[in-house]
N, C-alpha and C. Protein backbone atom coordinates (compact mmCIF):
# COMPACT_ATOMS: atom_id res chain seq x y z
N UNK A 1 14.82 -19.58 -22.61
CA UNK A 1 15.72 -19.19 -21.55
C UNK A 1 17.05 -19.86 -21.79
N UNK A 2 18.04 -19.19 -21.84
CA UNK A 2 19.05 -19.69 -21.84
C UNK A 2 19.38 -20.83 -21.10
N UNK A 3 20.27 -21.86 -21.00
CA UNK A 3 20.58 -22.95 -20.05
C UNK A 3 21.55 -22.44 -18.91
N UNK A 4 20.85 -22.86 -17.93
CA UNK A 4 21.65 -22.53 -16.67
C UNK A 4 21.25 -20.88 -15.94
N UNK A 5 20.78 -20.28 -16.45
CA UNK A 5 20.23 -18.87 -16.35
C UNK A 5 18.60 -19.57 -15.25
N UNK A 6 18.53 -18.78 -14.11
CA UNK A 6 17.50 -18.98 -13.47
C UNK A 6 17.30 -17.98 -12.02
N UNK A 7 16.80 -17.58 -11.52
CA UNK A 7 16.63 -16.49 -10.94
C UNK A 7 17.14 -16.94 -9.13
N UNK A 8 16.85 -18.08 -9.35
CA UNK A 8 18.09 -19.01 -8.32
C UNK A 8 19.12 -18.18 -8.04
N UNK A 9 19.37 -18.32 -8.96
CA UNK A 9 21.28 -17.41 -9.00
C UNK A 9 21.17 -16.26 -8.60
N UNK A 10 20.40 -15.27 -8.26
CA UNK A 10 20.13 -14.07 -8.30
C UNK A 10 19.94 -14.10 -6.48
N UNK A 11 19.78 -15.31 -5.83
CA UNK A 11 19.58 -15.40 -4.44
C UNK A 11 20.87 -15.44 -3.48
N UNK A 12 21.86 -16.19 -4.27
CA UNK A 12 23.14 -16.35 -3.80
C UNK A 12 23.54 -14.93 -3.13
N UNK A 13 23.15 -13.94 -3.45
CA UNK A 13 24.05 -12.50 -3.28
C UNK A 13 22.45 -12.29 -2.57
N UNK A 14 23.44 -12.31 -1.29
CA UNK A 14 22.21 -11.66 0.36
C UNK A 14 21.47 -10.26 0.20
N UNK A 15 21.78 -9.60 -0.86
CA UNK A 15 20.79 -8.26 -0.51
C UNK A 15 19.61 -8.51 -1.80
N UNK A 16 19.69 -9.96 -2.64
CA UNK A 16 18.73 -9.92 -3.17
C UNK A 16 17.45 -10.45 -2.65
N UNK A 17 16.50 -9.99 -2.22
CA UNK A 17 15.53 -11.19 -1.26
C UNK A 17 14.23 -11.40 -2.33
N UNK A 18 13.72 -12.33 -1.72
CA UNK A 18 12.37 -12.94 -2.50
C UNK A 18 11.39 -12.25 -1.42
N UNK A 19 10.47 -11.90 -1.30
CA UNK A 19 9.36 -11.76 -1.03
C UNK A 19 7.73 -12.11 -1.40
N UNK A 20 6.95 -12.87 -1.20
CA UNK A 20 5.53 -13.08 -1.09
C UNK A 20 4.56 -12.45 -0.74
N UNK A 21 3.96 -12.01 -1.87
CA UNK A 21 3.15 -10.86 -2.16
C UNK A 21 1.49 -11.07 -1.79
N UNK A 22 0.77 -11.10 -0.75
CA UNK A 22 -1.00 -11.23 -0.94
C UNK A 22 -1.21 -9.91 -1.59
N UNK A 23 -2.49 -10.35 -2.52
CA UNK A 23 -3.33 -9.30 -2.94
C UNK A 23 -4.37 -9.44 -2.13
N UNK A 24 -4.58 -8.46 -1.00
CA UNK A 24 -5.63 -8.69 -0.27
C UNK A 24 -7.24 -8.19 -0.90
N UNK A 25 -6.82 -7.74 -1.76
CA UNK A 25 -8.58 -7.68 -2.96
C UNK A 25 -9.23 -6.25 -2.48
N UNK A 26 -8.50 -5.23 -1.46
CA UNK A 26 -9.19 -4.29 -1.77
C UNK A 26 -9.16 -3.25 -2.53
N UNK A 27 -10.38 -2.87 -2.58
CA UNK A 27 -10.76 -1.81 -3.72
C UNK A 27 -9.73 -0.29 -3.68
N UNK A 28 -9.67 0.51 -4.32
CA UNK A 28 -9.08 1.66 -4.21
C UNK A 28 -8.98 2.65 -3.04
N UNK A 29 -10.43 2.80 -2.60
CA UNK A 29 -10.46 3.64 -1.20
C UNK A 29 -10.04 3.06 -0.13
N UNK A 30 -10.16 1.69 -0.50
CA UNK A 30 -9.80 0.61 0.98
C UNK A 30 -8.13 0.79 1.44
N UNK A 31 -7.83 0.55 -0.26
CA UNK A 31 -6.51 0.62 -0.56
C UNK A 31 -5.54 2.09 0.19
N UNK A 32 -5.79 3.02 -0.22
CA UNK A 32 -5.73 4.08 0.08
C UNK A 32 -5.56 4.37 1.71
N UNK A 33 -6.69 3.72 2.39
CA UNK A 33 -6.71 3.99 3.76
C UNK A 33 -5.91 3.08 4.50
N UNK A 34 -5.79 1.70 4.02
CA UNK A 34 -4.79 0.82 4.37
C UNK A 34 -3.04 1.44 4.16
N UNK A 35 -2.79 2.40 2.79
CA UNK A 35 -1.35 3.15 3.42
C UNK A 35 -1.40 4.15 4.10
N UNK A 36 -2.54 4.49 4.51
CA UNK A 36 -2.54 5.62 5.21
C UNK A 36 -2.54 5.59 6.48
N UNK A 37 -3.00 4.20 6.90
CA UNK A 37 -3.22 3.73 8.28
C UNK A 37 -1.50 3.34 8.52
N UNK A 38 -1.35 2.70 7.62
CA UNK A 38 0.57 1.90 7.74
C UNK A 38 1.41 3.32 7.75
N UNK A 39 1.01 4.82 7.67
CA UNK A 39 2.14 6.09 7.55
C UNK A 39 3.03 5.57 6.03
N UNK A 40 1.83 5.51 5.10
CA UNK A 40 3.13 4.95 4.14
C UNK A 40 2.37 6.57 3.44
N UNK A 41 3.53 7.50 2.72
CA UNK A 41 3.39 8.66 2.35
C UNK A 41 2.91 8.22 0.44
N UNK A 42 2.72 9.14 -0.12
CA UNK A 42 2.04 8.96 -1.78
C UNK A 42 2.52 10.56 -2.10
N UNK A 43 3.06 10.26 -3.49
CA UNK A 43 3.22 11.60 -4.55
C UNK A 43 1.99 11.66 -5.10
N UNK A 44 1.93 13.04 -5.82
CA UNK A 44 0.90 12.91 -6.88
C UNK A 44 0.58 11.90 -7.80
N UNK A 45 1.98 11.57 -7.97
CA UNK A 45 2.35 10.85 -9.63
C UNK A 45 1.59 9.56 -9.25
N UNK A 46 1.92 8.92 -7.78
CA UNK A 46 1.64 7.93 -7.13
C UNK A 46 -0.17 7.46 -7.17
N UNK A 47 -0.89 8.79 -6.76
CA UNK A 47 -2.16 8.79 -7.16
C UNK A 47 -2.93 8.95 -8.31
N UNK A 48 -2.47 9.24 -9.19
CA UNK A 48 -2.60 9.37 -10.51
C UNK A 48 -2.80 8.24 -10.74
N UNK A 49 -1.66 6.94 -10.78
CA UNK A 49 -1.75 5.66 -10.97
C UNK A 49 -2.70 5.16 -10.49
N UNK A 50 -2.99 4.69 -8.99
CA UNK A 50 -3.87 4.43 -8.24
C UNK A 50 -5.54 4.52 -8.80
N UNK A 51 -5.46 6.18 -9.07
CA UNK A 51 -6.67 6.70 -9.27
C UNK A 51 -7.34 6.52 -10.82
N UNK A 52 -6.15 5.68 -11.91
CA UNK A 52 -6.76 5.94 -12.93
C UNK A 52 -7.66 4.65 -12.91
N UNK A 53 -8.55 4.86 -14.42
CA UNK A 53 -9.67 3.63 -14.69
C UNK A 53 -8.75 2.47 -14.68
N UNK A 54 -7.39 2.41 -15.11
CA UNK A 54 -6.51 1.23 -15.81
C UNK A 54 -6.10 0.42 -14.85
N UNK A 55 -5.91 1.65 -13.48
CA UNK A 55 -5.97 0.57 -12.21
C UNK A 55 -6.84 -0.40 -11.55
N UNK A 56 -6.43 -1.78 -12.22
CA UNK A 56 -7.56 -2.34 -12.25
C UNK A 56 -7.24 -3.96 -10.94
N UNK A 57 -7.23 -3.50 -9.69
CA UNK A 57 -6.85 -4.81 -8.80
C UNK A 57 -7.94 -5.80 -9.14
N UNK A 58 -9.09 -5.85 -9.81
CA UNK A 58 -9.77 -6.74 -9.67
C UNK A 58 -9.58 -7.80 -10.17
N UNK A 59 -8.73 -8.13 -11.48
CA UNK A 59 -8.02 -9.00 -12.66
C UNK A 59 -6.99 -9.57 -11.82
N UNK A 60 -6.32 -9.30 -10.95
CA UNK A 60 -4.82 -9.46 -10.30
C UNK A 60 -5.00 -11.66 -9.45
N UNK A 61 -3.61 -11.96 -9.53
CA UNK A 61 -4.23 -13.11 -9.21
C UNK A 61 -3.93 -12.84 -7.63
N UNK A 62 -4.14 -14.12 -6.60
CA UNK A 62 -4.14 -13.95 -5.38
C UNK A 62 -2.77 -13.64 -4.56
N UNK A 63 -1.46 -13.94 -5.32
CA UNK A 63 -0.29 -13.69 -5.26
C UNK A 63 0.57 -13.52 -5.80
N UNK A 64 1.90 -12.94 -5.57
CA UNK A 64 3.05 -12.98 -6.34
C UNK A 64 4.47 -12.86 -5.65
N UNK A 65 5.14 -13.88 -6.22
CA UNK A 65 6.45 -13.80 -5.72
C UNK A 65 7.43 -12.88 -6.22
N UNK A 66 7.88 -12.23 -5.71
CA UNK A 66 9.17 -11.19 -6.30
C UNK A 66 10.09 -11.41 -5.55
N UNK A 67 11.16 -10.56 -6.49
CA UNK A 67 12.83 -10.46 -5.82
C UNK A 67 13.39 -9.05 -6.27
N UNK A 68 14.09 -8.92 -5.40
CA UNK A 68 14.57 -7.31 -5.74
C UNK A 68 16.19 -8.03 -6.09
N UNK A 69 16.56 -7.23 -6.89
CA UNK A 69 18.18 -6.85 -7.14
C UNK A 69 18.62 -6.23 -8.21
N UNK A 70 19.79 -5.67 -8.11
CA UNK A 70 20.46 -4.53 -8.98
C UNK A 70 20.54 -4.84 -10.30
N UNK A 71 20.50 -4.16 -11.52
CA UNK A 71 20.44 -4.01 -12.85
C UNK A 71 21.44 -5.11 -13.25
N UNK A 72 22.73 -4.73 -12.22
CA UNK A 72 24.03 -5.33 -12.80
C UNK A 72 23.80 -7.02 -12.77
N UNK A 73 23.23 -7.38 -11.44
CA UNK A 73 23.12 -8.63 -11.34
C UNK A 73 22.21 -9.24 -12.14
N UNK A 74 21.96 -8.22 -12.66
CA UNK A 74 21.03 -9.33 -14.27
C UNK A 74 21.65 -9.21 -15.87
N UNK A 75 22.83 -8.86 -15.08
CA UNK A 75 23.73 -8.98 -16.41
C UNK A 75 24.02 -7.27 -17.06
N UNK A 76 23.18 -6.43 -16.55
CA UNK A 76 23.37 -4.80 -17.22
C UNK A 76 24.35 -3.77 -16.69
N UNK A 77 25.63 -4.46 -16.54
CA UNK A 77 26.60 -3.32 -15.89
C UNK A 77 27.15 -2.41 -15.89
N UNK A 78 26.24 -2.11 -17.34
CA UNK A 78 26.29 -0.64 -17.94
C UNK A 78 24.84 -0.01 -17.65
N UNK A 79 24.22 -0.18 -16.92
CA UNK A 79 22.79 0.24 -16.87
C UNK A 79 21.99 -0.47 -17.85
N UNK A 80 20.40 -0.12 -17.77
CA UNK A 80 19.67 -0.20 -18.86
C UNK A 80 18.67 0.37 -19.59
N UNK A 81 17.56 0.57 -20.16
CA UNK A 81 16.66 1.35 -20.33
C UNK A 81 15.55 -0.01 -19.76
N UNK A 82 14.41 0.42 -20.16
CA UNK A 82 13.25 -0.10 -20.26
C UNK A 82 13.16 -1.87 -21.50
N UNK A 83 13.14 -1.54 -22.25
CA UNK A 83 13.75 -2.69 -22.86
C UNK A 83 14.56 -3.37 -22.75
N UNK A 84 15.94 -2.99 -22.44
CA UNK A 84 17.17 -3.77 -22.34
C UNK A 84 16.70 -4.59 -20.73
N UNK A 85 16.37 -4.00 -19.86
CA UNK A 85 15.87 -4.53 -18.95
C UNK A 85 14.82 -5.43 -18.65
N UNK A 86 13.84 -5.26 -19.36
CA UNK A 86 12.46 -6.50 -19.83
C UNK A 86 13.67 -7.69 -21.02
N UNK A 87 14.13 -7.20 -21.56
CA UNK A 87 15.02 -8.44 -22.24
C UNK A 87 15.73 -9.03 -21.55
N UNK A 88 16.73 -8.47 -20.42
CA UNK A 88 17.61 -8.95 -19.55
C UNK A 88 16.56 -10.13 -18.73
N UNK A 89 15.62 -9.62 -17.74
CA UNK A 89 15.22 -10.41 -17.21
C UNK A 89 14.22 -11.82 -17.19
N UNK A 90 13.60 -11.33 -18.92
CA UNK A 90 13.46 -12.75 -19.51
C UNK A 90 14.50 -13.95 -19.26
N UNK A 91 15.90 -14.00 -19.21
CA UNK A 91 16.75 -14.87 -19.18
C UNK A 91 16.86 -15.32 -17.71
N UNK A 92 16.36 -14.80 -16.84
CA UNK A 92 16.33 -15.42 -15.17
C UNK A 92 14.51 -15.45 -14.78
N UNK A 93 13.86 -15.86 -15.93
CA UNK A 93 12.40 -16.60 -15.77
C UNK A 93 11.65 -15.17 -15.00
N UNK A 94 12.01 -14.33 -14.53
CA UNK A 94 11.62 -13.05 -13.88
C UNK A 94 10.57 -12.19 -14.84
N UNK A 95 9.65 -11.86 -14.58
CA UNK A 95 8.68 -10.58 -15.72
C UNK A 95 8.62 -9.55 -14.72
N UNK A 96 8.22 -8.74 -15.70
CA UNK A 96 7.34 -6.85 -14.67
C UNK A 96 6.26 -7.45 -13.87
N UNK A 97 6.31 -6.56 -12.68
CA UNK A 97 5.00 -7.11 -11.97
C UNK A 97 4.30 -6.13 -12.39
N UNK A 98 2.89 -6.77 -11.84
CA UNK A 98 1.38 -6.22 -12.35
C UNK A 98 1.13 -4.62 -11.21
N UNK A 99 1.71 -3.49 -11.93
CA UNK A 99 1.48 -2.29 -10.84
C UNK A 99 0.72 -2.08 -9.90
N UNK A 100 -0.52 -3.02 -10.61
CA UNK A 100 -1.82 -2.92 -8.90
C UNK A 100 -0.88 -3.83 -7.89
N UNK A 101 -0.17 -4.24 -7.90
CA UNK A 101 0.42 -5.07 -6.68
C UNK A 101 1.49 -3.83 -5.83
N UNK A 102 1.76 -2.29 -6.65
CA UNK A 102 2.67 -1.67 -6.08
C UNK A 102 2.34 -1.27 -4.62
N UNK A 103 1.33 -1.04 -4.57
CA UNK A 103 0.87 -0.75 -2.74
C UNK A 103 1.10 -1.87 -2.38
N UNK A 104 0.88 -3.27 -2.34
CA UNK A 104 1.07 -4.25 -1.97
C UNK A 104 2.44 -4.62 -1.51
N UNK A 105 3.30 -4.57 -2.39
CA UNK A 105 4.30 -4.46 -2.12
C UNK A 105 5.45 -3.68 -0.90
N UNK A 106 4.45 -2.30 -1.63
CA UNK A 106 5.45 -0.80 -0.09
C UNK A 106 4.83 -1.68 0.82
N UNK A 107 3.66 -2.31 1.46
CA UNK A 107 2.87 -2.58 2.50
C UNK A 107 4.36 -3.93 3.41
N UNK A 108 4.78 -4.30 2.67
CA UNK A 108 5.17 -5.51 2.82
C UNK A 108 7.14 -4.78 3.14
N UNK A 109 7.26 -3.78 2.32
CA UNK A 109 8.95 -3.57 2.32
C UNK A 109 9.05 -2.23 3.74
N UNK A 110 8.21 -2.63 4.49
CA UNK A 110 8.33 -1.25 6.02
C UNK A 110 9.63 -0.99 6.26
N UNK A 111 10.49 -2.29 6.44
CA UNK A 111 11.99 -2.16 6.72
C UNK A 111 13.22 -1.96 5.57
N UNK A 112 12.70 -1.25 4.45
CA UNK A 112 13.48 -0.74 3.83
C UNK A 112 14.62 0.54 4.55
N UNK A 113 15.86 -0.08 3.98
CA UNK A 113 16.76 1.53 4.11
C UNK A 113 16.59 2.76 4.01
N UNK A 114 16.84 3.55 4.85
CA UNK A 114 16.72 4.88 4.60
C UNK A 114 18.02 6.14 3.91
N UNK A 115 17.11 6.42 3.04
CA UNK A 115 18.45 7.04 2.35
C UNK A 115 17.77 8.82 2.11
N UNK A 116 18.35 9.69 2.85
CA UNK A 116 18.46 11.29 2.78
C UNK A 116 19.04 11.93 1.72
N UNK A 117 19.57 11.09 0.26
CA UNK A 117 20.27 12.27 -0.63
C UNK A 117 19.17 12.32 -1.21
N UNK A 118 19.16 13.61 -1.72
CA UNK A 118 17.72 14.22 -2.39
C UNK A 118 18.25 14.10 -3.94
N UNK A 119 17.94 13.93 -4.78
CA UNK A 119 17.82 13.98 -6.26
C UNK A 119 17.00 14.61 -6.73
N UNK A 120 17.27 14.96 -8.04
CA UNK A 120 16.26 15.72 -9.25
C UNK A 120 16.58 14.84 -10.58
N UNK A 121 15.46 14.42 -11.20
CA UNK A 121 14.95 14.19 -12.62
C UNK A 121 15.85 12.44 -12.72
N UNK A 122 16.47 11.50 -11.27
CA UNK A 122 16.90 10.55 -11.58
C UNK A 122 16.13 9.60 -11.04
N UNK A 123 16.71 8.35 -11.05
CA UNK A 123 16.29 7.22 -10.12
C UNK A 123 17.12 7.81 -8.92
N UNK A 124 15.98 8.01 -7.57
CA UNK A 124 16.93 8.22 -6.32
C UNK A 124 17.62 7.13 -5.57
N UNK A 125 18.95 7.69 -4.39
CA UNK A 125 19.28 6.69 -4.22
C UNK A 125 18.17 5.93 -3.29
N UNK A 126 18.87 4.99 -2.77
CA UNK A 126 18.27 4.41 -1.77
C UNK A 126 16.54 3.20 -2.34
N UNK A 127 16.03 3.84 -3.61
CA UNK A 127 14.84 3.38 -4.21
C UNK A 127 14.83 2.50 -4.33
N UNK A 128 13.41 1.83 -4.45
CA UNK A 128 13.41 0.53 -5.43
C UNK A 128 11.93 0.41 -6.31
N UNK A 129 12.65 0.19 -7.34
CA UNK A 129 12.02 0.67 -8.30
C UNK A 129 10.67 -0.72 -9.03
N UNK A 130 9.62 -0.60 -8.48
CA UNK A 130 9.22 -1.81 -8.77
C UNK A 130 8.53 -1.87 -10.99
N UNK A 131 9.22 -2.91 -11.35
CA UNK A 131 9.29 -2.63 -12.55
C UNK A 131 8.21 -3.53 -13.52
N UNK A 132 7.46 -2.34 -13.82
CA UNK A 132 6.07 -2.79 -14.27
C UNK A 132 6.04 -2.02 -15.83
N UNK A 133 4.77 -2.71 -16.79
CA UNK A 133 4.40 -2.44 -17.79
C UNK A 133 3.51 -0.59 -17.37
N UNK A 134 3.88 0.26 -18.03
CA UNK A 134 3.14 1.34 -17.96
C UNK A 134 1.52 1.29 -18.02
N UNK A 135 0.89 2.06 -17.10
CA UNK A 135 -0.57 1.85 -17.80
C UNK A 135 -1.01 2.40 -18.93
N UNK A 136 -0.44 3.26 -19.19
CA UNK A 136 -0.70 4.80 -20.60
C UNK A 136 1.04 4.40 -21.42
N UNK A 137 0.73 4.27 -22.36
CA UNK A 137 1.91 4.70 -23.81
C UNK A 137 2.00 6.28 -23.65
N UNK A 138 2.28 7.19 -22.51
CA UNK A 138 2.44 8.35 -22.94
C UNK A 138 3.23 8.74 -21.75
N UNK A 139 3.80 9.46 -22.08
CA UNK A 139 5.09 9.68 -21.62
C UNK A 139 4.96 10.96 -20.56
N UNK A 140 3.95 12.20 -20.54
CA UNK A 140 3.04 12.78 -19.27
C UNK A 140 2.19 12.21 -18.15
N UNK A 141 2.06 10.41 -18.47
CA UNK A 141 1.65 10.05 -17.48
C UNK A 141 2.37 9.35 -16.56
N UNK A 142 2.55 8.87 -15.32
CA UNK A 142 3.30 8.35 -14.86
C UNK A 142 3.79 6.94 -15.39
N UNK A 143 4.58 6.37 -15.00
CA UNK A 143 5.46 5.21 -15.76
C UNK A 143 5.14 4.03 -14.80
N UNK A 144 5.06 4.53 -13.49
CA UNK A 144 6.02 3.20 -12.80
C UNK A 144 5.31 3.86 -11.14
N UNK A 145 5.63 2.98 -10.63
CA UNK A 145 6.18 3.55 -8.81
C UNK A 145 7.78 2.43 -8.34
N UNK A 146 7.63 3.32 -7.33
CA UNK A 146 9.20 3.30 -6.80
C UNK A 146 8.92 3.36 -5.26
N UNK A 147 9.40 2.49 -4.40
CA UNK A 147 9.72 2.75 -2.93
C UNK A 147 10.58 3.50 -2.34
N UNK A 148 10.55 4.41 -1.34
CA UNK A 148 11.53 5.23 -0.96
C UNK A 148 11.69 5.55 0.69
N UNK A 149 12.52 4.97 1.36
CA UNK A 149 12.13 5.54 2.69
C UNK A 149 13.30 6.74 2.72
N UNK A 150 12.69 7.93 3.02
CA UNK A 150 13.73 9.23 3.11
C UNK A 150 13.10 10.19 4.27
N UNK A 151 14.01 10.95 4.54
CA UNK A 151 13.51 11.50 5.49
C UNK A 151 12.83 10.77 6.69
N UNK A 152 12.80 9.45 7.20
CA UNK A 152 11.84 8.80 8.43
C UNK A 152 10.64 8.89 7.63
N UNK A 153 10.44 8.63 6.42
CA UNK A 153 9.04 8.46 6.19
C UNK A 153 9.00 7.32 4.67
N UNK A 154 7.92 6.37 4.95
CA UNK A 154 8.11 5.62 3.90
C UNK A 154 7.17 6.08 2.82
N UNK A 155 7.83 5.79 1.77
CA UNK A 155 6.98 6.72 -0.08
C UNK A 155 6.50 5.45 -0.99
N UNK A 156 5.76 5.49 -1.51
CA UNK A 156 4.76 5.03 -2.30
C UNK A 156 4.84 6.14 -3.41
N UNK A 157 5.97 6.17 -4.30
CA UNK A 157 5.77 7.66 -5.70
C UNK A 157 6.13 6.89 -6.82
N UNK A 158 5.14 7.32 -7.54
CA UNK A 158 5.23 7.23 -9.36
C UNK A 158 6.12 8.13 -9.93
N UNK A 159 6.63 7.61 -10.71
CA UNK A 159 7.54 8.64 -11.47
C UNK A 159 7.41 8.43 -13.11
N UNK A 160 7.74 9.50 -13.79
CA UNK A 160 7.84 9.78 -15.28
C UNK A 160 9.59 9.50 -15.72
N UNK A 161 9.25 9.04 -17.14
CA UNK A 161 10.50 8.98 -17.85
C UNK A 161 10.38 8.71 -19.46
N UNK A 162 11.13 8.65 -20.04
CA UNK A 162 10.98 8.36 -21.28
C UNK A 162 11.31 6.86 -21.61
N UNK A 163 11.08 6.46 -22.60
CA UNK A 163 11.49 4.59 -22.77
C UNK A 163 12.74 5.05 -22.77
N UNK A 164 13.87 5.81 -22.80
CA UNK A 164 14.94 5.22 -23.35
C UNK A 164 15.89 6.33 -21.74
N UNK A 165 15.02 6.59 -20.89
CA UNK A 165 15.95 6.78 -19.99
C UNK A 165 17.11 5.48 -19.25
N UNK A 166 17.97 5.49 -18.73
CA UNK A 166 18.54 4.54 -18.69
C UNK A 166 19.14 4.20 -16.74
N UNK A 167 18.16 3.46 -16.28
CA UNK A 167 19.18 3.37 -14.98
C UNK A 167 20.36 2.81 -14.57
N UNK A 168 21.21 3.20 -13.54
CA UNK A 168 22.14 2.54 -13.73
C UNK A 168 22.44 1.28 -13.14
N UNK A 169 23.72 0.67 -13.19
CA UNK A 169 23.56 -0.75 -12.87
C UNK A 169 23.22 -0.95 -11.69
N UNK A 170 23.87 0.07 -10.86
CA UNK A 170 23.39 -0.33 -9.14
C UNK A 170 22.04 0.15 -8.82
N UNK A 171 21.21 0.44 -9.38
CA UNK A 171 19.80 0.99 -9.29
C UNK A 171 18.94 -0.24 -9.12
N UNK A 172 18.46 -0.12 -7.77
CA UNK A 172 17.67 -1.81 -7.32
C UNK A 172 16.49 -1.92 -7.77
N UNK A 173 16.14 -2.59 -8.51
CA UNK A 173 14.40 -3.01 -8.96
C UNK A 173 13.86 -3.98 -8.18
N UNK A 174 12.28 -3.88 -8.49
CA UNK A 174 11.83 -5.38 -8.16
C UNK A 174 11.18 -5.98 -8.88
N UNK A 175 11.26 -7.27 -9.14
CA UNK A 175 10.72 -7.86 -10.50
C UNK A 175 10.27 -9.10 -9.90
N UNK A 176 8.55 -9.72 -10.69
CA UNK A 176 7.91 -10.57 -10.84
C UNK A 176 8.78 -12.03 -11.26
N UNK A 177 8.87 -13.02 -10.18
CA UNK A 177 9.56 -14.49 -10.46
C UNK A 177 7.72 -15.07 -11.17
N UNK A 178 8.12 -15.53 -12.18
CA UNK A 178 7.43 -16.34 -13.44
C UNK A 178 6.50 -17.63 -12.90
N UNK A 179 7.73 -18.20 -12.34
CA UNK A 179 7.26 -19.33 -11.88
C UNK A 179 8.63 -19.73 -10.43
N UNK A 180 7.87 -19.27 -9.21
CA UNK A 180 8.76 -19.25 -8.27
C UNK A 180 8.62 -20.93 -7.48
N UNK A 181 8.66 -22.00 -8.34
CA UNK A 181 8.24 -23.42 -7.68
C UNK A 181 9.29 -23.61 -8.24
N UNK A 182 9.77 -23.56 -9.51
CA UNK A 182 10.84 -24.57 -9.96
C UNK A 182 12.06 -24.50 -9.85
């Protein structure tokens, strides 16, 4: 890690927040009925993930700390892809979180913004894109999930892309703090 680079810095600027993540350990159907009970909505793409063998909450540890903030504030003010972004955030101690934590997460972000512009084939606005290792190397299966409150309704959706699509700098992620003690 570079000197002086630490995810600290990434707190200074108020719309980045930390959040504390329980994995409350349930299984898939549990899972399932727990966003369904919270009105949290699911894409296909969203269940796909969920539903495959790879989704595996049982490996997951009991918590995780994350922080959301924009591409730029990790140094990418030209956007990034998938790589440039796992490289960027090596340097502020930050990794991908573990995707079984993505329900976990929507469960926890209820008071997200609501944003009504509709998009096709981008990162939408208003999202946040929680930024995880793919379960499948293939590029027909879903990639990722993303939070979305649109329309008065909160989303839980997976989305597809290629490695080298590129978001842009103001496009908010959320990313795994490494070691959130020091």
């Amino acid at each position: 890690m570079k000197k002086g680079m630490h995810f600290s810095q990434l707190i200074s600027d108020e719309q980045n927040k930390t959040h504390f993540i329980k994995n409350a350990g349930l299984a898939n159907p549990a899972l399932l009925h727990e966003l369904g009970t919270s009105n949290i909505k699911l894409n296909e793409y969203a269940y796909q993930i969920i539903n495959s063998e790879r989704f595996n909450p049982d490996g997951l540890s009991s918590s995780i700390t994350i922080i959301e903030c924009a591409l730029a504030d990790l140094g990418l003010t030209g956007g990034g892809n998938f790589s440039e972004i796992n490289a960027a955030i090596v340097k502020f101690d930050l990794c991908a979180c573990p995707v079984e934590f993505g329900p976990y997460i929507r469960l926890a972000y209820l008071e997200q913004a609501e944003s009504n512009v509709e998009t096709v084939n981008q990162n939408p606005h208003g999202a946040l894109t929680i930024f995880s290792k793919p379960l499948f190397e293939n590029e027909d299966f879903p990639r990722g999930l993303y939070l979305r409150n649109f329309n008065r309704a909160k989303w839980l959706r997976g989305y597809c892309c290629s490695d080298d699509y590129i978001w842009t700098s103001d496009a908010r992620m959320i990313f795994q703090i490494k070691h959130p003690d020091k």
